[in-house]
Protein backbone atom coordinates (compact mmCIF):
# COMPACT_ATOMS: atom_id res chain seq x y z
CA UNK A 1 -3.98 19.89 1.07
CA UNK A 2 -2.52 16.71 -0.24
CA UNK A 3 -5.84 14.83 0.48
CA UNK A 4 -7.50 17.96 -1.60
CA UNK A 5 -5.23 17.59 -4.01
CA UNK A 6 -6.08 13.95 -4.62
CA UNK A 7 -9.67 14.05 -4.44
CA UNK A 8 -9.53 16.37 -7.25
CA UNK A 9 -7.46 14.02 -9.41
CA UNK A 10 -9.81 10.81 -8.92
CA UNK A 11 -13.06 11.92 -10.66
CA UNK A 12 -15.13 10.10 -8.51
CA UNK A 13 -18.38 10.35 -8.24
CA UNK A 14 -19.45 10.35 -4.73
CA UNK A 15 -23.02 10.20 -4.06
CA UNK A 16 -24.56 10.15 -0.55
CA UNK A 17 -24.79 6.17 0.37
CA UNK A 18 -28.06 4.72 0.50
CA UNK A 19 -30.06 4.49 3.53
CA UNK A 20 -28.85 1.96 6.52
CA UNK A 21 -29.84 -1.63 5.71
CA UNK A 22 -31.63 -3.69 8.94
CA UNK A 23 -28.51 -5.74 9.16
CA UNK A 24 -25.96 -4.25 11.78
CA UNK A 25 -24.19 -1.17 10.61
CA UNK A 26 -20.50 -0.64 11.47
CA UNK A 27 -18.41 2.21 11.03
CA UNK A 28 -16.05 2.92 8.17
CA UNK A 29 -12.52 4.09 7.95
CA UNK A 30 -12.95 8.16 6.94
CA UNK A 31 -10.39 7.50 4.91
CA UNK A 32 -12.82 5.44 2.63
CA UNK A 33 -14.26 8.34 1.00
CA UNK A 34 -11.25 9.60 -0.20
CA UNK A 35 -9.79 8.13 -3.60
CA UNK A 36 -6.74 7.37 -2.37
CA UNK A 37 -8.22 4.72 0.37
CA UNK A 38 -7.83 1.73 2.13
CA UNK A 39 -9.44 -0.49 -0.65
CA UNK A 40 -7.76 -2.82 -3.91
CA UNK A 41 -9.24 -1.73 -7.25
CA UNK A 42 -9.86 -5.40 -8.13
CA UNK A 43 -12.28 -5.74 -11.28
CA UNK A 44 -15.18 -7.74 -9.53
CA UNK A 45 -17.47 -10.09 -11.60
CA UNK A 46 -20.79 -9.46 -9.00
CA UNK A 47 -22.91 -6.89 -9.93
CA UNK A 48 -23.70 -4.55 -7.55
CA UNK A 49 -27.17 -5.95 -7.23
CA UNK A 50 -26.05 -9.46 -5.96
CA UNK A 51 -22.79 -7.80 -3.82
CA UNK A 52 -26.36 -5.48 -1.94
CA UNK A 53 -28.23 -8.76 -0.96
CA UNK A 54 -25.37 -10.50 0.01
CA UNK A 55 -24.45 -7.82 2.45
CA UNK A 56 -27.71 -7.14 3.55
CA UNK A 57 -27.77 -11.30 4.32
CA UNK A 58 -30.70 -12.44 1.77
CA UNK A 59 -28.07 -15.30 0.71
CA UNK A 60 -29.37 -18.05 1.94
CA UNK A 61 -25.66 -19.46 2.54
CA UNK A 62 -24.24 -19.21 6.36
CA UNK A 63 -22.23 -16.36 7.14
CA UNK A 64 -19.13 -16.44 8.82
CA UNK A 65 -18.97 -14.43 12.40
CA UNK A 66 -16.21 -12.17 10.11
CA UNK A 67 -19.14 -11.90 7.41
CA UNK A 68 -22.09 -10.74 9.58
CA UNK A 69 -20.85 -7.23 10.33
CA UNK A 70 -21.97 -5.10 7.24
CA UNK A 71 -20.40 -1.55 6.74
CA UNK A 72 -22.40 0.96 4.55
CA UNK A 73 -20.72 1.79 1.57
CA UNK A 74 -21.38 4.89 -1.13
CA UNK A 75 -22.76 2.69 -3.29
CA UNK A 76 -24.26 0.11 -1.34
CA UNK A 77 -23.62 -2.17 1.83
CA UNK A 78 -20.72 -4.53 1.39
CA UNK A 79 -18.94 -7.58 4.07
CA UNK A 80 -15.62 -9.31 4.02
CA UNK A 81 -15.27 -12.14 2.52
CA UNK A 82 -12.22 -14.77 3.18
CA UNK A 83 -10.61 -13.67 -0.07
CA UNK A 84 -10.41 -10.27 0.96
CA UNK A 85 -8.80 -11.78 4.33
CA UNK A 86 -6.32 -13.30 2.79
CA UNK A 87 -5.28 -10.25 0.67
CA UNK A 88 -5.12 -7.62 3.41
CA UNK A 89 -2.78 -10.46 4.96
CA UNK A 90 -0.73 -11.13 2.68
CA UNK A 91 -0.53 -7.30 1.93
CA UNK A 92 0.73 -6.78 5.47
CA UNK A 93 3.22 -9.72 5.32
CA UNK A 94 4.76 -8.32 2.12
CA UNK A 95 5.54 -5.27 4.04
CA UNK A 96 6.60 -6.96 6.92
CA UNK A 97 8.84 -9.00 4.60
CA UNK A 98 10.53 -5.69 3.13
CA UNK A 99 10.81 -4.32 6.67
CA UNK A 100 12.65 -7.15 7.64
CA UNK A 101 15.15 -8.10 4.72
CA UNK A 102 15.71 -3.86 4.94
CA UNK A 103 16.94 -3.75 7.95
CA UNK A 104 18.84 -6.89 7.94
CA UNK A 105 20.95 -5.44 5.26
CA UNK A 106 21.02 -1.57 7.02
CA UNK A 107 22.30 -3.67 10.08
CA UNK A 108 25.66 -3.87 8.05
CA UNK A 109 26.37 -0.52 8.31
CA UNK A 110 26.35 -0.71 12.32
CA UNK A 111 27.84 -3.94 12.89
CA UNK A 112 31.35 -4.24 14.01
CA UNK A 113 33.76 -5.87 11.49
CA UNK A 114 34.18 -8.26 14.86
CA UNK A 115 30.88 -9.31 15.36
CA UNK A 116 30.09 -12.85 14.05
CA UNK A 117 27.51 -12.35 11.77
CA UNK A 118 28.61 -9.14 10.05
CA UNK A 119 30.23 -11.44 7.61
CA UNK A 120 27.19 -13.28 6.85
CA UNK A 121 25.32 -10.23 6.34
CA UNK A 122 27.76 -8.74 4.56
CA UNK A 123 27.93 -11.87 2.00
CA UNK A 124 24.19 -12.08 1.22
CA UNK A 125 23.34 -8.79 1.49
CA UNK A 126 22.11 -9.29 -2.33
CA UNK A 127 20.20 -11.86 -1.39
CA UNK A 128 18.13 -10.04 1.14
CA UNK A 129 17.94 -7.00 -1.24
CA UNK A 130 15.73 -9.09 -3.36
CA UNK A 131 14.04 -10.87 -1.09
CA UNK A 132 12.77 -7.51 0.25
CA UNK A 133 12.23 -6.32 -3.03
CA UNK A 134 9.78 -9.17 -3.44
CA UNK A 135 7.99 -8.42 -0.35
CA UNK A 136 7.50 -4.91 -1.43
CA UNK A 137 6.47 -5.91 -5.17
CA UNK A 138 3.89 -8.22 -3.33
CA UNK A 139 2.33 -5.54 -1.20
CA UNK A 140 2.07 -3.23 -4.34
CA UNK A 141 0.50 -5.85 -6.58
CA UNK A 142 -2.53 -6.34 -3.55
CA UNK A 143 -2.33 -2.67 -2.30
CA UNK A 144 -6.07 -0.90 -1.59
CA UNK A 145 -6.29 2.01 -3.80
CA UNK A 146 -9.27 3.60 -5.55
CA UNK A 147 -7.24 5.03 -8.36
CA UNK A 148 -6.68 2.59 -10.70
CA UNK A 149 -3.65 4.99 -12.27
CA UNK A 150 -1.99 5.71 -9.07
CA UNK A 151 -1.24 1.99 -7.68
CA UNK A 152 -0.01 1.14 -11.79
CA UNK A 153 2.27 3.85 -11.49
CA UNK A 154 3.49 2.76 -8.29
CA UNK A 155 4.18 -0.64 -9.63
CA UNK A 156 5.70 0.59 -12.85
CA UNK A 157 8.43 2.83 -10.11
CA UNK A 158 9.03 -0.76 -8.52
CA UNK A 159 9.31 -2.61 -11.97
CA UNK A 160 11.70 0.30 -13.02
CA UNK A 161 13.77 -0.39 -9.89
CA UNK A 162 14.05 -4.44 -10.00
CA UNK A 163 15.09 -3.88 -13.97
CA UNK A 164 17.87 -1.21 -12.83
CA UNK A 165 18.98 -2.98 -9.89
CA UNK A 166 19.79 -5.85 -12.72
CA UNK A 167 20.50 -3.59 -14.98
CA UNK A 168 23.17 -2.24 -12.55
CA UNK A 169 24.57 -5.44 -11.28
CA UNK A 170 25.20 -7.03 -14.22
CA UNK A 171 26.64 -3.61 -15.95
CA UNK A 172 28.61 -2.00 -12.94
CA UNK A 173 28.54 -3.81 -9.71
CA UNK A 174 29.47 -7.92 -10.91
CA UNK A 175 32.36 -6.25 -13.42
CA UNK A 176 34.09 -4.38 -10.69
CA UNK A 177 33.61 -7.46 -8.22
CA UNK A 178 31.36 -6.31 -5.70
CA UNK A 179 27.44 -7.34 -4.76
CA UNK A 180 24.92 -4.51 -5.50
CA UNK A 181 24.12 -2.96 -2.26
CA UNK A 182 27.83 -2.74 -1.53
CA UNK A 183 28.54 -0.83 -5.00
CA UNK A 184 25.68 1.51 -4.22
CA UNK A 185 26.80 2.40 -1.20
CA UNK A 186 30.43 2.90 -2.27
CA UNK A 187 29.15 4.79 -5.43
CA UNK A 188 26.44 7.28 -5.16
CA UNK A 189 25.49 7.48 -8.79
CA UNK A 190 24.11 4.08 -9.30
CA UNK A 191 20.91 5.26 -6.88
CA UNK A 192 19.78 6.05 -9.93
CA UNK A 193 19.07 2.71 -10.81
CA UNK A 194 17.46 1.49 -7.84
CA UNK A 195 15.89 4.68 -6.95
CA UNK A 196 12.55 3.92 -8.60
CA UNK A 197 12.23 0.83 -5.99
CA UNK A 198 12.46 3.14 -3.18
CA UNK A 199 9.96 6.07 -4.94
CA UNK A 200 7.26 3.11 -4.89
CA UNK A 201 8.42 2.26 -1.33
CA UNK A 202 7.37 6.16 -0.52
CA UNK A 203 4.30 6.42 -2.34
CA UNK A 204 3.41 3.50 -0.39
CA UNK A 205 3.74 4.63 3.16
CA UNK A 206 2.54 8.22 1.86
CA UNK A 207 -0.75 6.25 1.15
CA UNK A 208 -0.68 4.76 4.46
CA UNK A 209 0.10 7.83 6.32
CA UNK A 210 -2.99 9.74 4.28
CA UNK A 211 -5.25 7.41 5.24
CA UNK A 212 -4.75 6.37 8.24
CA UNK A 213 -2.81 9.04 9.85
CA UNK A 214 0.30 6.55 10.77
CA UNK A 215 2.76 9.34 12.60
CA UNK A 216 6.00 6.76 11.37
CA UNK A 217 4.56 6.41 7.91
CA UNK A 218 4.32 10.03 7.31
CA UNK A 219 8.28 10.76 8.72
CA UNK A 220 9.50 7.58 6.49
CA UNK A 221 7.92 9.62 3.41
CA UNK A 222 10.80 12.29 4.16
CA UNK A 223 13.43 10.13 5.75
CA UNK A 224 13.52 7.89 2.26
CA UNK A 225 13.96 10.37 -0.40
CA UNK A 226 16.03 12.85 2.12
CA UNK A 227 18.68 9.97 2.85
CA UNK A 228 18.70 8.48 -0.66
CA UNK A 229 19.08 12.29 -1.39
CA UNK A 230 21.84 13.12 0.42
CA UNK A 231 23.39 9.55 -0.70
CA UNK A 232 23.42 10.51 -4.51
CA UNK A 233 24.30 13.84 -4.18
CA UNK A 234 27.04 13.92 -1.49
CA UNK A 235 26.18 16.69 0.54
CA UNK A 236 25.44 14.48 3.47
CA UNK A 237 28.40 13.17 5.78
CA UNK A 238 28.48 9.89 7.04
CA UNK A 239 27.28 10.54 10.77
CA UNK A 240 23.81 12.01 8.98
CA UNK A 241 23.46 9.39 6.73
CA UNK A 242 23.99 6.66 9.26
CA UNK A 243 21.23 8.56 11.90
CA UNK A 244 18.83 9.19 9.15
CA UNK A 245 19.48 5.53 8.17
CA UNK A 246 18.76 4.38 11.92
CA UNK A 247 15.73 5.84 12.26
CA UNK A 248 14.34 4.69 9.00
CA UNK A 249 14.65 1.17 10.00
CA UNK A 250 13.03 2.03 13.52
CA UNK A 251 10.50 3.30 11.97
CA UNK A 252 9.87 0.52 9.30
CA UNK A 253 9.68 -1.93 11.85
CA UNK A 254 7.10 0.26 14.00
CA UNK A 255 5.38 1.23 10.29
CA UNK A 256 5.01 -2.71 9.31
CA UNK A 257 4.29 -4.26 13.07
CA UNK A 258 1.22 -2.04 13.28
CA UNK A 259 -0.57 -3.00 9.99
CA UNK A 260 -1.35 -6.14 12.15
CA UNK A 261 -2.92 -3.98 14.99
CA UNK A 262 -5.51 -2.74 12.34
CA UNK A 263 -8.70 -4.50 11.57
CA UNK A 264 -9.02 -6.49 8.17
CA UNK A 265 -12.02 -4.00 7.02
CA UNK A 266 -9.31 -0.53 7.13
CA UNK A 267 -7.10 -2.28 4.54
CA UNK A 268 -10.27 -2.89 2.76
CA UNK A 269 -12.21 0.67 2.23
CA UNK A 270 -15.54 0.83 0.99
CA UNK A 271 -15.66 -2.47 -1.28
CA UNK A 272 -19.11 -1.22 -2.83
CA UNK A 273 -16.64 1.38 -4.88
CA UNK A 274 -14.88 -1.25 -6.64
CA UNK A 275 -18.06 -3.20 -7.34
CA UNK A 276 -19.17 -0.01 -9.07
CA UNK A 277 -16.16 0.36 -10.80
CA UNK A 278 -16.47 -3.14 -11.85
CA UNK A 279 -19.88 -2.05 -13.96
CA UNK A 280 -20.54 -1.02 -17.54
CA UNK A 281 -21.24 2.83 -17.94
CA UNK A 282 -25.15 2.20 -18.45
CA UNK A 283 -25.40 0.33 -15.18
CA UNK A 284 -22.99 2.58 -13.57
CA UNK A 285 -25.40 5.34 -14.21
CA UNK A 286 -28.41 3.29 -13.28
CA UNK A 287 -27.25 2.86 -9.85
CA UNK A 288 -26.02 6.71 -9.54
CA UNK A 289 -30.32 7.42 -10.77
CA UNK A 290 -30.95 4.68 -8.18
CA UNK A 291 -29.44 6.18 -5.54
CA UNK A 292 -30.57 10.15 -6.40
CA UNK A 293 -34.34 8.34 -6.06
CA UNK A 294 -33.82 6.99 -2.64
CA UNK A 295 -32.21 10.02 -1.85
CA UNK A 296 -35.02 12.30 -3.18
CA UNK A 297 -37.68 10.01 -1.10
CA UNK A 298 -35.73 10.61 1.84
CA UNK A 299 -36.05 13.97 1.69
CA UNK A 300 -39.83 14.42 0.91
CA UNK A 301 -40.68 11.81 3.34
């Protein structure tokens, strides 16, 4: 149903991709032909002309061994290139970066007063807060979506929560003497300022767990807004909140560690969408016409 629902809101027009080029073929994430996907809506500067040859390996420049596979794409064949590499990766580390600084400061809540570095936790747990922040803010900026709208309204939730988290700090939290994360925790209303951080957090695994069918992401897409829930409105006792709390960061760290286990082309999607996107209306149509001909000589051949 969600899926449904979101392929009704994109407006995409899907036509069937083009026949196989000669080059080798390799198979693409389902997910891809959904408009939530596995892909970056990055504004592209190669016509879709060019981005065809290039994947069907007319450019007379030597391929990379990552750059020979070619995966059939609605609108064309596309490869990846280095620079899509090196997003997907640093997409993944910005998660792993959240994952990390998260449950560093969670960590607080289970350490013994005792224990040697609950002090030192306890003392920067600001610090981390933002570090993780940044992670997350990094993964959103590079994060593979076909809908342009829906990844800008996830970053607008996470630039709503880094200018409430300030906002809150410098209003609530630094005039009563205590770091942020500590006055949230000891008062429930002020999750309305760093809510929004954690509604992009959601959306984000909710992606994840659409496309790619990620068991933990789809459980952290309840966990997150049922414990920040329960937080604000204090109909959850401590115990809850601390189990609910536990298992989020379990499943963070399983959620984050496994974007490595995928392969570079899944946090990709069909590039050749985003190529099209990339096009004026007149050649977007040209290449829709294009593709109804081949189509239509399929068929009567």
């Amino acid at each position: 149903m969600a899926s449904k629902m979101l392929c009704l809101c994109a407006g995409i027009v899907t036509p069937p991709p083009p026949p196989p080029p000669a080059a080798k073929l390799a198979n693409t994430n389902t997910c891809s032909k959904l408009p939530l996907s596995c892909s970056s809506d990055k504004a592209s500067s190669v016509r879709l002309q060019s981005f065809r040859c290039k994947a069907l390996g007319e450019s007379s420049q030597p391929q990379t061994s990552l750059a020979e596979t070619v995966y059939p794409g609605i609108y064309g064949p596309w490869t990846v290139d280095s620079t899509d590499v090196r997003e997907v990766i640093l997409y993944r580390s910005g998660l792993v970066t959240a994952a990390a600084s998260f449950v560093v400061a969670a960590s607080a809540a289970f350490l013994p007063d005792s224990f040697f570095l609950t002090g030192i936790v306890k003392h920067n747990l600001d610090f981390v807060y933002a570090i993780g922040a940044g992670g997350l803010g990094l993964s959103l900026f590079l994060i593979h979506i076909y809908v342009t709208e829906i990844k800008r309204t996830l970053q607008a939730f996470w630039g709503l929560g880094v200018v409430g988290s300030v906002a809150a700090y410098a209003s609530l939290a630094f005039p009563a003497g205590e770091g942020l994360v500590q006055y949230v925790v000891d008062n429930p209303i002020a999750v309305w300022f760093v809510g929004p951080l954690f509604v992009s957090l959601t959306g984000l695994v909710f992606k994840e767990g659409l496309c790619y069918g990620k068991l933990e992401a789809g459980i952290l897409t309840f966990i997150i807004p049922i414990t920040l829930l329960g937080h604000l409105s204090g109909l959850m006792d401590d115990g809850t909140k601390l189990s609910l709390l536990g298992l989020w960061m379990a499943l963070f760290v399983i959620f984050s560690g496994r974007k490595f286990t995928q392969p570079i082309k899944d946090d990709i999607g069909d590039k050749s969408v985003f190529t099209f996107n990339s096009l004026p209306e007149v050649e977007k149509q040209a290449v829709i016409e294009k593709l109804e001909q081949e189509k239509f000589s399929q068929n009567f051949d």
